[in-house]
PDB file of N, CA and C in Angstrom:
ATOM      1  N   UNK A   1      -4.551 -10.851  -7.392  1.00  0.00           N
ATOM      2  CA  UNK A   1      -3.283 -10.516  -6.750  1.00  0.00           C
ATOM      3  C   UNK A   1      -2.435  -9.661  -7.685  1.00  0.00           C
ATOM      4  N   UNK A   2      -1.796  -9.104  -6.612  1.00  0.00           N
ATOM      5  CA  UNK A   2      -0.795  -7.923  -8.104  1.00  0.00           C
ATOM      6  C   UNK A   2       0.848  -9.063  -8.251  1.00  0.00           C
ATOM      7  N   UNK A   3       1.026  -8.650  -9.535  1.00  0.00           N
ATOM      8  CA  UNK A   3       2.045  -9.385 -10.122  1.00  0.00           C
ATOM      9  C   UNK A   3       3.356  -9.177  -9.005  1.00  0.00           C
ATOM     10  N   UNK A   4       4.272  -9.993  -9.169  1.00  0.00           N
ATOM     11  CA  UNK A   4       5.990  -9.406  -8.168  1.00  0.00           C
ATOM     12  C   UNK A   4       6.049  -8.446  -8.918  1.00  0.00           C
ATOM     13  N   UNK A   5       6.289  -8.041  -9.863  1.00  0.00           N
ATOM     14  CA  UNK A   5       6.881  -6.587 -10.194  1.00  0.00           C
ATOM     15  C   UNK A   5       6.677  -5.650  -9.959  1.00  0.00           C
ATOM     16  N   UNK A   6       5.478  -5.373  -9.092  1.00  0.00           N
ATOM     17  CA  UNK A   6       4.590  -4.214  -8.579  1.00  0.00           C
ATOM     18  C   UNK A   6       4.348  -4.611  -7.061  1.00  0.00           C
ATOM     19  N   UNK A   7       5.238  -5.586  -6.392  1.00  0.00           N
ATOM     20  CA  UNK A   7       5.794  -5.024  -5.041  1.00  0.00           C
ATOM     21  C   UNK A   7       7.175  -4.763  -4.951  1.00  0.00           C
ATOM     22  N   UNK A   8       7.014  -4.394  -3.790  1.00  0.00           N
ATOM     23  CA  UNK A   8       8.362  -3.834  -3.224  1.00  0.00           C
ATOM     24  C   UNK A   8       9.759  -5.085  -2.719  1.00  0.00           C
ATOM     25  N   UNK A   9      11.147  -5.399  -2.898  1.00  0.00           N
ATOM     26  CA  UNK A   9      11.529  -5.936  -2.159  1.00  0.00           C
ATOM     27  C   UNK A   9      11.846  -5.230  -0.404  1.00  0.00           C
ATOM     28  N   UNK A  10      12.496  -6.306   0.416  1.00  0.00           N
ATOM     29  CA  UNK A  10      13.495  -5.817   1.388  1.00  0.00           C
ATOM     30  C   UNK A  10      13.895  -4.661   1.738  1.00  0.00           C
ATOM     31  N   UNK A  11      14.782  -4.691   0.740  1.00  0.00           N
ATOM     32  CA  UNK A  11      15.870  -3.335   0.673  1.00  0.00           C
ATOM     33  C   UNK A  11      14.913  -2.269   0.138  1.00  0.00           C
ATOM     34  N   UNK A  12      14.332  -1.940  -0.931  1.00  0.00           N
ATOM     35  CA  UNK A  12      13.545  -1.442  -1.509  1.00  0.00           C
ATOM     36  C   UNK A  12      13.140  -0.614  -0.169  1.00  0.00           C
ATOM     37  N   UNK A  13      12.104  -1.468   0.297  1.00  0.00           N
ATOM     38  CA  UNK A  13      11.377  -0.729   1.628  1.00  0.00           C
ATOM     39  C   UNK A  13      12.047  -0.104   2.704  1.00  0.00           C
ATOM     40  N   UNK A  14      13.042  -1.033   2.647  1.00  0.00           N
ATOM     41  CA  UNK A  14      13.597   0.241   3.942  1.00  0.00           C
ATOM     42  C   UNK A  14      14.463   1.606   3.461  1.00  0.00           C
ATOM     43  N   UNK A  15      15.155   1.504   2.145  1.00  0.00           N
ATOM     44  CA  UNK A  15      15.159   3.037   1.369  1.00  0.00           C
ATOM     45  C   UNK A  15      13.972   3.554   1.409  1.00  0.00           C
ATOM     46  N   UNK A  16      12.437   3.246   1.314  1.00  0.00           N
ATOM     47  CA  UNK A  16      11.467   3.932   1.544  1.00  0.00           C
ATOM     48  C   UNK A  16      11.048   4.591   2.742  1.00  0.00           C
ATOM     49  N   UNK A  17      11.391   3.864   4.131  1.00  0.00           N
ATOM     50  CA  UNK A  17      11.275   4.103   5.219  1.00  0.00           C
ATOM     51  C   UNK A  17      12.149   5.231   5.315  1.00  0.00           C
ATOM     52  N   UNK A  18      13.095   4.754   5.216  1.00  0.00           N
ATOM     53  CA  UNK A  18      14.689   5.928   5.734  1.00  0.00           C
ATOM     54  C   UNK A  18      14.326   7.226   4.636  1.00  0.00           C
ATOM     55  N   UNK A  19      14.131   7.379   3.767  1.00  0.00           N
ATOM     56  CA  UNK A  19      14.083   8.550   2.683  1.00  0.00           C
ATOM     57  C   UNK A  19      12.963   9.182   2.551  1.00  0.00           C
ATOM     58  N   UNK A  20      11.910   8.562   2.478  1.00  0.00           N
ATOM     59  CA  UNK A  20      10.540   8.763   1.544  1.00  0.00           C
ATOM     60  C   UNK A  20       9.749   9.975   2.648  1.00  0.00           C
ATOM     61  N   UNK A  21       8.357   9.982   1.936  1.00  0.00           N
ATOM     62  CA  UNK A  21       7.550  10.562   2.707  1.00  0.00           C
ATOM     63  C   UNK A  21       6.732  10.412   3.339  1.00  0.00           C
ATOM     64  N   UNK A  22       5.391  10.578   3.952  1.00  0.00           N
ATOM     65  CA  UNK A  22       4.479  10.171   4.548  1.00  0.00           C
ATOM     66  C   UNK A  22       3.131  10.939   4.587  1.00  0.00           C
ATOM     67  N   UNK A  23       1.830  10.695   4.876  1.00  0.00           N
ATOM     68  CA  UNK A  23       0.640  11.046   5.581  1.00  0.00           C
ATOM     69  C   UNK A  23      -0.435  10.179   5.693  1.00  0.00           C
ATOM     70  N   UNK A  24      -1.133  10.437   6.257  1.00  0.00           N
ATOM     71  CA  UNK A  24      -1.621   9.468   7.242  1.00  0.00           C
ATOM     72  C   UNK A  24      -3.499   9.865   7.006  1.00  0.00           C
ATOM     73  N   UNK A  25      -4.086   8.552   6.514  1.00  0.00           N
ATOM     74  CA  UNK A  25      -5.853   8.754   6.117  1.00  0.00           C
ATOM     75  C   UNK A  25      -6.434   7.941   6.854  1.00  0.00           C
ATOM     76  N   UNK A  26      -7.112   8.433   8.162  1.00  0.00           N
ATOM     77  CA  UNK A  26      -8.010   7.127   8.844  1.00  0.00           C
ATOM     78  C   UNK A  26      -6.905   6.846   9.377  1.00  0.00           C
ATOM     79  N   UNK A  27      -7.297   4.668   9.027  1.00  0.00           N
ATOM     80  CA  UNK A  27      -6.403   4.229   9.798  1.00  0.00           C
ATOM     81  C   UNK A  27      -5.428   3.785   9.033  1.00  0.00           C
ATOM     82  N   UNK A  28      -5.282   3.779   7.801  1.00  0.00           N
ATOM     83  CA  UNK A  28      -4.059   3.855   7.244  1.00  0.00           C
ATOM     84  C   UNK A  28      -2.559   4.858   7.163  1.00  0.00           C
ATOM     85  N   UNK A  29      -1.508   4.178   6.824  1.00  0.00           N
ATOM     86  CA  UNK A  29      -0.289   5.195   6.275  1.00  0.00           C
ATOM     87  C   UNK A  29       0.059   5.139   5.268  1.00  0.00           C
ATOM     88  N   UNK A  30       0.666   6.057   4.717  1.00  0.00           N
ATOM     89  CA  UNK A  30       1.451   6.179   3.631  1.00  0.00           C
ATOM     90  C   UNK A  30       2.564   6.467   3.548  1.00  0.00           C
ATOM     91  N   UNK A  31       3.485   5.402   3.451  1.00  0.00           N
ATOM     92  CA  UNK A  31       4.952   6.210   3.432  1.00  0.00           C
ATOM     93  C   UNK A  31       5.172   5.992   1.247  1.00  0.00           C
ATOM     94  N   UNK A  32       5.898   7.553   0.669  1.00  0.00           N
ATOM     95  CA  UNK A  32       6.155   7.060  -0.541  1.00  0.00           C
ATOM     96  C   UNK A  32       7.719   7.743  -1.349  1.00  0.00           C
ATOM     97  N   UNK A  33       7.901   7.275  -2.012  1.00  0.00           N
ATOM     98  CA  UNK A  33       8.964   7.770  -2.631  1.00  0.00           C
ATOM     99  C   UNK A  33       9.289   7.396  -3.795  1.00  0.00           C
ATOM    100  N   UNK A  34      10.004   8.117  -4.866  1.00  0.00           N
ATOM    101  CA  UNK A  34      10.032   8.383  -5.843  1.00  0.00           C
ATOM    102  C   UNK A  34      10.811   7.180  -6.626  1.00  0.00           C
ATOM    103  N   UNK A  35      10.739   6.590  -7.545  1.00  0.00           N
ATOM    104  CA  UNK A  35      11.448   5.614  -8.361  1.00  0.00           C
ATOM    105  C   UNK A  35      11.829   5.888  -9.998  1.00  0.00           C
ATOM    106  N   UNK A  36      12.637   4.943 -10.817  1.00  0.00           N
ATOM    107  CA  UNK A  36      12.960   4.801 -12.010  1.00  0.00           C
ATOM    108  C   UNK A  36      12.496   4.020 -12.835  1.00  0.00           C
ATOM    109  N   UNK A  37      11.557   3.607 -12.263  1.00  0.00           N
ATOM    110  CA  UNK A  37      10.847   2.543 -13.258  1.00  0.00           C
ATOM    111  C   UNK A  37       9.213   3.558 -13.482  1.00  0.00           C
ATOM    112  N   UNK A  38       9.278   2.486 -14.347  1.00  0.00           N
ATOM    113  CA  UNK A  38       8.060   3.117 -14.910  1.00  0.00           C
ATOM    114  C   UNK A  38       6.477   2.621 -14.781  1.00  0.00           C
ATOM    115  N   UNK A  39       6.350   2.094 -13.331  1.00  0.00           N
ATOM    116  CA  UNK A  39       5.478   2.078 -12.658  1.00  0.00           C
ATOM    117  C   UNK A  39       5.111   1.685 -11.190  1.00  0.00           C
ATOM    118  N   UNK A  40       4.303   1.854 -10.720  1.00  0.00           N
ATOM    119  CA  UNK A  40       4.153   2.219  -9.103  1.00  0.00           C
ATOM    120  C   UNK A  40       4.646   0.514  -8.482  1.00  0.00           C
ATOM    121  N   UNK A  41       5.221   0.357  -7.337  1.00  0.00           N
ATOM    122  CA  UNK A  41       5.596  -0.665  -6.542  1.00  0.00           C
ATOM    123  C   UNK A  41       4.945  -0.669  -5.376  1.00  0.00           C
ATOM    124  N   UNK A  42       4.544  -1.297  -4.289  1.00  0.00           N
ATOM    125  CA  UNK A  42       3.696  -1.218  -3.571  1.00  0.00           C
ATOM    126  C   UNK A  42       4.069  -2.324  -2.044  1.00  0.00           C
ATOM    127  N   UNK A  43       4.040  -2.208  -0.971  1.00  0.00           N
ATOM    128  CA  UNK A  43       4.095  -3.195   0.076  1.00  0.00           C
ATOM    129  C   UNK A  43       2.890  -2.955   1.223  1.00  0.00           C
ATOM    130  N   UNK A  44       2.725  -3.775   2.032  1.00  0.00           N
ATOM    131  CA  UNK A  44       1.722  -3.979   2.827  1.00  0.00           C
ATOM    132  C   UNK A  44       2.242  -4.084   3.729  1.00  0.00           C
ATOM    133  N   UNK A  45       1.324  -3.354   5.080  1.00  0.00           N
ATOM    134  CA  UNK A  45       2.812  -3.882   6.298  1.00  0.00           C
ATOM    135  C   UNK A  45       1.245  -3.715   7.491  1.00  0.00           C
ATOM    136  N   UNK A  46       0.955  -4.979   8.179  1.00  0.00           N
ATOM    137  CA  UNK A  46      -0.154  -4.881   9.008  1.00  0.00           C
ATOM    138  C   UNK A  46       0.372  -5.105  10.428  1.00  0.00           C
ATOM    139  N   UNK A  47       0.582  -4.882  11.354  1.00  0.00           N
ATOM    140  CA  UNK A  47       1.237  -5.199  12.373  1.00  0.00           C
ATOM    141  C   UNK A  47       0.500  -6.162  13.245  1.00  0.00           C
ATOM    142  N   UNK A  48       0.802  -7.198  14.103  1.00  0.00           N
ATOM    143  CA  UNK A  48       0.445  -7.513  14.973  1.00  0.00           C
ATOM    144  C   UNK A  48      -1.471  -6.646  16.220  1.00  0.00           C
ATOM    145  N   UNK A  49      -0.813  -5.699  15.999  1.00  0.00           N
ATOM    146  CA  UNK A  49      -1.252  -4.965  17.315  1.00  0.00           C
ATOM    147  C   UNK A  49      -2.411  -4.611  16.622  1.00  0.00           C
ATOM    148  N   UNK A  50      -2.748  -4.389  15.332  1.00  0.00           N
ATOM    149  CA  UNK A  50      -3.908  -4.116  14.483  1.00  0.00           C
ATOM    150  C   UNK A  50      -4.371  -5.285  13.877  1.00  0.00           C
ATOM    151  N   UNK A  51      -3.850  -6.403  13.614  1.00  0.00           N
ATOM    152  CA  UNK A  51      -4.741  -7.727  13.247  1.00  0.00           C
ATOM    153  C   UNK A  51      -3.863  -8.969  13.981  1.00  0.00           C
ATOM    154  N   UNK A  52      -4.339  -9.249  15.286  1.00  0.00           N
ATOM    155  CA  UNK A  52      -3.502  -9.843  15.981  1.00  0.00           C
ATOM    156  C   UNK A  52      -3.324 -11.620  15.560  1.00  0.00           C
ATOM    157  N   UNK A  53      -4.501 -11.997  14.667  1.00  0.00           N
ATOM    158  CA  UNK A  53      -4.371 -13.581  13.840  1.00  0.00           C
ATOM    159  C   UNK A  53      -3.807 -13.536  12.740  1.00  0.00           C
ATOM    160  N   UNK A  54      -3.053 -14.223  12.163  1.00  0.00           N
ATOM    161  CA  UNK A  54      -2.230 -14.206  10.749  1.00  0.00           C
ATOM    162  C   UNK A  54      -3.059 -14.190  10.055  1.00  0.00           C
ATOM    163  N   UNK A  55      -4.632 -15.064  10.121  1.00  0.00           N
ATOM    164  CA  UNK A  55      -5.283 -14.949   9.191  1.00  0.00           C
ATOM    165  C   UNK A  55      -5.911 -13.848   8.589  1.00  0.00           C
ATOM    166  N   UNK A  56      -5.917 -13.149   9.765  1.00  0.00           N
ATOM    167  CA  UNK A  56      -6.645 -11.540   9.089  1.00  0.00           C
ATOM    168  C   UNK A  56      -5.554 -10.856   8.686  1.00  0.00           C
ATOM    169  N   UNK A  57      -4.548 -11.078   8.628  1.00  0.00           N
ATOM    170  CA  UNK A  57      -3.569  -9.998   8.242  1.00  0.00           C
ATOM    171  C   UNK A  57      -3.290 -10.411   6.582  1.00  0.00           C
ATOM    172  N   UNK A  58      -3.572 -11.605   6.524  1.00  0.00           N
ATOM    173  CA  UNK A  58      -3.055 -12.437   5.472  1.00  0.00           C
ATOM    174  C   UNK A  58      -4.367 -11.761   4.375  1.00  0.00           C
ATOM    175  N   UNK A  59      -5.493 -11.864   4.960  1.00  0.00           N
ATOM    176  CA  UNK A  59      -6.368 -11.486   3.697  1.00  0.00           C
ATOM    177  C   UNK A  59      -6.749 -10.716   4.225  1.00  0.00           C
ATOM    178  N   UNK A  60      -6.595  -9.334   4.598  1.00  0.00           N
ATOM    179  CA  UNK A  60      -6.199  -7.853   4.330  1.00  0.00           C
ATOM    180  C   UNK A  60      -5.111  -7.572   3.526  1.00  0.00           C
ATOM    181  N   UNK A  61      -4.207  -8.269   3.843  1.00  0.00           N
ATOM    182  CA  UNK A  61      -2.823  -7.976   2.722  1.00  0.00           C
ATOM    183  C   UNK A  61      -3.140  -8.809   0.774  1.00  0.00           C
ATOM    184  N   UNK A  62      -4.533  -9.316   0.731  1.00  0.00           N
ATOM    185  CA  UNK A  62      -4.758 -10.438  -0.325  1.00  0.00           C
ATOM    186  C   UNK A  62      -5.858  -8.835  -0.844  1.00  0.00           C
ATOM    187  N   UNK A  63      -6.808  -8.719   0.031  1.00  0.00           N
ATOM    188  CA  UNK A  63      -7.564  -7.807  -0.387  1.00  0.00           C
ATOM    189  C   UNK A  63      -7.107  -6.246  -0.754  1.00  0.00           C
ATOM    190  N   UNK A  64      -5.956  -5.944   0.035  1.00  0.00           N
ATOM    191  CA  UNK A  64      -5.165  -4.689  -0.487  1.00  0.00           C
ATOM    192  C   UNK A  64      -4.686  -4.733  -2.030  1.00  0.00           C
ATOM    193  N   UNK A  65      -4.189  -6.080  -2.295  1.00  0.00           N
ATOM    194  CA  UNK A  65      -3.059  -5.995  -3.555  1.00  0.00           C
ATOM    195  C   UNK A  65      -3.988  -6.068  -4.227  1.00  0.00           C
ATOM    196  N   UNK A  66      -5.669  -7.186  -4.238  1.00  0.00           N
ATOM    197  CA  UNK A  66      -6.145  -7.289  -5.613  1.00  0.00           C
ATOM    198  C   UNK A  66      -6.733  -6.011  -5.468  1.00  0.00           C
ATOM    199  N   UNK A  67      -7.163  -4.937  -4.835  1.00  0.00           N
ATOM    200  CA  UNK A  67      -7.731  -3.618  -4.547  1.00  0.00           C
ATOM    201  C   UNK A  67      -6.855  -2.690  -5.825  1.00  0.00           C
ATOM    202  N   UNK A  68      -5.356  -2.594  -5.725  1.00  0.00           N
ATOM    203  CA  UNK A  68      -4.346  -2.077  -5.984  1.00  0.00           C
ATOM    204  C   UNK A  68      -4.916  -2.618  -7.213  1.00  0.00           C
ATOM    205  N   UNK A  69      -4.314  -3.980  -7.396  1.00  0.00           N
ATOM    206  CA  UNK A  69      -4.286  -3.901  -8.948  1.00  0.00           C
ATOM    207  C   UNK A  69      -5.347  -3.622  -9.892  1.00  0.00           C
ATOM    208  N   UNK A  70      -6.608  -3.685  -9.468  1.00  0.00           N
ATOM    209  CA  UNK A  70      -7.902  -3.010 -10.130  1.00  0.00           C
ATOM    210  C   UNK A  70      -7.668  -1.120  -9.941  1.00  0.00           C
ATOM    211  N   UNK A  71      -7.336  -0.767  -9.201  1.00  0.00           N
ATOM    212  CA  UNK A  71      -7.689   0.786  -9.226  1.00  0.00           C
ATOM    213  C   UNK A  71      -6.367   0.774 -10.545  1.00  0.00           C
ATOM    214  N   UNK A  72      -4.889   0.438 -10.493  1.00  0.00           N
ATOM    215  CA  UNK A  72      -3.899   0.081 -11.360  1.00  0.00           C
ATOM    216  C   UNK A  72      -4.490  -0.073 -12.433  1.00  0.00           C
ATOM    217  N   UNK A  73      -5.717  -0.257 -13.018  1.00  0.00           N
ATOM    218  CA  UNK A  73      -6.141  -0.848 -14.337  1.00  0.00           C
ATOM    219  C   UNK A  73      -6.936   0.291 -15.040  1.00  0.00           C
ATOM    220  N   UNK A  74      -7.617   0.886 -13.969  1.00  0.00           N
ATOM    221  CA  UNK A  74      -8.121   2.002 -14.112  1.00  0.00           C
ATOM    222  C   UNK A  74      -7.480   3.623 -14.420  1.00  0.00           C
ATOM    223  N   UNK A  75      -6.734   3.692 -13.374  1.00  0.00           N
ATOM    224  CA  UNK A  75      -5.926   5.044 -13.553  1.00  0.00           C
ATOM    225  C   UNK A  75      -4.400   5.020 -13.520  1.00  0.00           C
ATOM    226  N   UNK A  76      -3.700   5.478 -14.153  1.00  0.00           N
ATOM    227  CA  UNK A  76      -2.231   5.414 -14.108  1.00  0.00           C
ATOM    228  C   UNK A  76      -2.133   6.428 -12.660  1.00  0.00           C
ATOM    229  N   UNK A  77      -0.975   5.947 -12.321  1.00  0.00           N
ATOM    230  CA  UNK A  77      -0.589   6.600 -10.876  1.00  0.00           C
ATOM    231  C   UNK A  77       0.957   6.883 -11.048  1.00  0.00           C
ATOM    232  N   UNK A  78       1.409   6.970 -11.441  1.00  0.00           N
ATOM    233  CA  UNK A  78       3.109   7.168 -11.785  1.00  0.00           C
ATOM    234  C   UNK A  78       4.286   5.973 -11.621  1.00  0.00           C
ATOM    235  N   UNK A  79       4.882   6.687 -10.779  1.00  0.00           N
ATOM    236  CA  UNK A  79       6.247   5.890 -10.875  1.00  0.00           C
ATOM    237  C   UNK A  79       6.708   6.393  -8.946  1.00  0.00           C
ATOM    238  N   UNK A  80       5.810   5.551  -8.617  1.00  0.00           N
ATOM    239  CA  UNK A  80       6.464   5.640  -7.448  1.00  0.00           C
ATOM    240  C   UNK A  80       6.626   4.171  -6.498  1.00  0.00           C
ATOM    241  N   UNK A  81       7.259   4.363  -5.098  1.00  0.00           N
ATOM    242  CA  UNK A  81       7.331   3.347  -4.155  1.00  0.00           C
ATOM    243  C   UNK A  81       6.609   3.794  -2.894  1.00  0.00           C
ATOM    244  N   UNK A  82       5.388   3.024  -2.690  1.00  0.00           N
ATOM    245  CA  UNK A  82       4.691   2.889  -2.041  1.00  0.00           C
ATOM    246  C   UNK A  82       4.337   1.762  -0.878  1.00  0.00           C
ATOM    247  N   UNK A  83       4.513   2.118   0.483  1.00  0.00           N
ATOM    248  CA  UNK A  83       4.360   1.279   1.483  1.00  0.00           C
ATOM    249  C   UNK A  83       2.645   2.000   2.190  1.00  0.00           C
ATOM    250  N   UNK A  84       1.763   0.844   2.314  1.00  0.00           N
ATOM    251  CA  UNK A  84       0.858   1.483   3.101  1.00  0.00           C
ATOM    252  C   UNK A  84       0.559   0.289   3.914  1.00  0.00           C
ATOM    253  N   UNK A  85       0.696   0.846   5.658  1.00  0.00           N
ATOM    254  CA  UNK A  85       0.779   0.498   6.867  1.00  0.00           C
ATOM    255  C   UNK A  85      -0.777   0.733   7.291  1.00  0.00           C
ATOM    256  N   UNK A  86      -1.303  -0.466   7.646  1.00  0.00           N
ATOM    257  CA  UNK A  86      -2.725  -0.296   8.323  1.00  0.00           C
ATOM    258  C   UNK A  86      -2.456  -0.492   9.964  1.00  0.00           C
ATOM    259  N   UNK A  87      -2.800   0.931  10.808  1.00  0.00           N
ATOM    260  CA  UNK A  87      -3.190   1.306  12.181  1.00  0.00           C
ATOM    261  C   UNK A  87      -4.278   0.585  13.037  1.00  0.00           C
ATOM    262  N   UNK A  88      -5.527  -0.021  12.377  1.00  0.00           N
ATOM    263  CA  UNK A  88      -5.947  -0.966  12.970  1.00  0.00           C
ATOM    264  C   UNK A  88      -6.844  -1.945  11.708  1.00  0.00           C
ATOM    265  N   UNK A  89      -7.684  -2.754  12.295  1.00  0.00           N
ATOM    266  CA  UNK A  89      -8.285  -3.226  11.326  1.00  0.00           C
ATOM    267  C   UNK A  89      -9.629  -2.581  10.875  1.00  0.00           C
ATOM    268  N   UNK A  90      -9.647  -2.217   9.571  1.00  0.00           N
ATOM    269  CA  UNK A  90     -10.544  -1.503   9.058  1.00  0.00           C
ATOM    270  C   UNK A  90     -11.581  -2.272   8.189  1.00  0.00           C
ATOM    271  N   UNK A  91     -13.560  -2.132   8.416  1.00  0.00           N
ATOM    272  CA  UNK A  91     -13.916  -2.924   7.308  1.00  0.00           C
ATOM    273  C   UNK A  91     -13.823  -2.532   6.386  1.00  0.00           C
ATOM    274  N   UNK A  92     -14.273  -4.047   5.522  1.00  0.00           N
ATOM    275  CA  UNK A  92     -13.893  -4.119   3.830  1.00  0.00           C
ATOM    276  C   UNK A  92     -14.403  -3.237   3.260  1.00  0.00           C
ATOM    277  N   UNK A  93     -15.660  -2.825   3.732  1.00  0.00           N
ATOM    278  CA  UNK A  93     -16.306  -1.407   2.734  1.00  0.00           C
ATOM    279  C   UNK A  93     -15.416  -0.006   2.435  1.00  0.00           C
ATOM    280  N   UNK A  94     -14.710   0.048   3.717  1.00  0.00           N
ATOM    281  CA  UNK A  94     -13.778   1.011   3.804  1.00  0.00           C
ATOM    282  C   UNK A  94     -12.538   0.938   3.248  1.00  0.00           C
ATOM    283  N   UNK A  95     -12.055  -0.045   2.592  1.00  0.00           N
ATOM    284  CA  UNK A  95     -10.572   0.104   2.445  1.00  0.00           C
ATOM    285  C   UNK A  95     -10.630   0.787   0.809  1.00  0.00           C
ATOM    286  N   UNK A  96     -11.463   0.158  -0.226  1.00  0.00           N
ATOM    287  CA  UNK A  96     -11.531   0.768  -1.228  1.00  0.00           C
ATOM    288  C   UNK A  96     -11.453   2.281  -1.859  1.00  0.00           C
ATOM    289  N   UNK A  97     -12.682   3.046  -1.041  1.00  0.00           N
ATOM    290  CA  UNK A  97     -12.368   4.201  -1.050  1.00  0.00           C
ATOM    291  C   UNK A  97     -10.826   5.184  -0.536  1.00  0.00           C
ATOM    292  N   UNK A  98     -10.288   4.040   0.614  1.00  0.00           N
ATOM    293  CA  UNK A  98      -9.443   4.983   0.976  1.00  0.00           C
ATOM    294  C   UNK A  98      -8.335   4.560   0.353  1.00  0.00           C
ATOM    295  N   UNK A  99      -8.034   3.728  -0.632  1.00  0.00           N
ATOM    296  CA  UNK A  99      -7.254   2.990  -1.425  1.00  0.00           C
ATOM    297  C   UNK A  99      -7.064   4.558  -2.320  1.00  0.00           C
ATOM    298  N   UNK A 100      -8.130   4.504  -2.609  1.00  0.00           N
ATOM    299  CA  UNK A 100      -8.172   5.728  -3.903  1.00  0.00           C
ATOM    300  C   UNK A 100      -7.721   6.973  -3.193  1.00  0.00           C
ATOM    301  N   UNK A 101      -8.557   6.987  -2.495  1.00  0.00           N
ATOM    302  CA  UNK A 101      -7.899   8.817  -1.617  1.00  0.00           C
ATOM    303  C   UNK A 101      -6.595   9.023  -2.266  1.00  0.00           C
ATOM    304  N   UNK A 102      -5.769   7.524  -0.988  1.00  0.00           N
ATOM    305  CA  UNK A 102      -4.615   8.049  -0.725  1.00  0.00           C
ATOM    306  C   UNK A 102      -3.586   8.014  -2.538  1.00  0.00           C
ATOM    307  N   UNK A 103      -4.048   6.899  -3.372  1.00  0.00           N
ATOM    308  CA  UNK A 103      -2.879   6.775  -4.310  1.00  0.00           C
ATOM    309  C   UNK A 103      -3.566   8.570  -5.324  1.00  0.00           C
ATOM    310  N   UNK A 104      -4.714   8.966  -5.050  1.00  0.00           N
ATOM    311  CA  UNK A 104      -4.916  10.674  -5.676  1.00  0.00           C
ATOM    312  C   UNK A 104      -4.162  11.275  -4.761  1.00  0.00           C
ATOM    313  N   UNK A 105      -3.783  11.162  -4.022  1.00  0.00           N
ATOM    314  CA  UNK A 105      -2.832  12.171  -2.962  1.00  0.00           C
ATOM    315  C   UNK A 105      -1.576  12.133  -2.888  1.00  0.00           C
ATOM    316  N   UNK A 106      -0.842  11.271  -3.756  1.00  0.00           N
ATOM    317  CA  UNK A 106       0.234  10.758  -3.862  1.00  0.00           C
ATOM    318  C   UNK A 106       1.153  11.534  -5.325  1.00  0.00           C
ATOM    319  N   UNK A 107       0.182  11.443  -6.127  1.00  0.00           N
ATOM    320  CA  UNK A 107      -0.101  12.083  -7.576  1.00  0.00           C
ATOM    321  C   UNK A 107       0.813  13.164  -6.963  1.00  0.00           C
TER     322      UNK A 107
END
């Protein structure tokens, strides 16, 4: 799991929503925007309509963060705030790679 300091709060996210940027890989999103700290923050946001049992949303959102914090160990990624929104449910083989895409596209 990634530590609290490397998610996002509340407020946090919705300055990300209202300000930030976006594009869109598969079935993921990316909304991101720029911060003062000195390393990347991150939230998960699975909706209903793409994993309609808590349980799958719950470990998609378990498998995103420990995803995050291993690629995090590997490559520095900056200083940003990062929300990525999954469009439907995607398998596990797939989320890794597109983990990476999107935080090289972010760069």
């Amino acid at each position: 799991m990634l530590a609290s300091t490397f998610r996002l709060r509340k407020q946090d996210v919705e300055r990300v929503y209202k300000k930030g940027r976006s594009f869109r890989e598969d079935f993921l999103v990316a909304r991101f925007l720029g911060n003062n700290l000195e390393h990347c923050r991150f939230a998960v946001v699975i909706p209903k309509k793409a994993a309609p049992k808590a349980t799958q949303r719950t470990r998609l959102k378990r498998k995103t963060f420990t995803l995050l914090g291993e690629i995090m160990k590997v490559q520095k990624i900056g200083n940003f705030d990062i929300i990525l929104s999954y469009k439907q449910l995607p398998k596990e083989n797939d989320i890794n790679p597109l983990l990476v895409r999107i935080l090289v596209r972010v760069k």
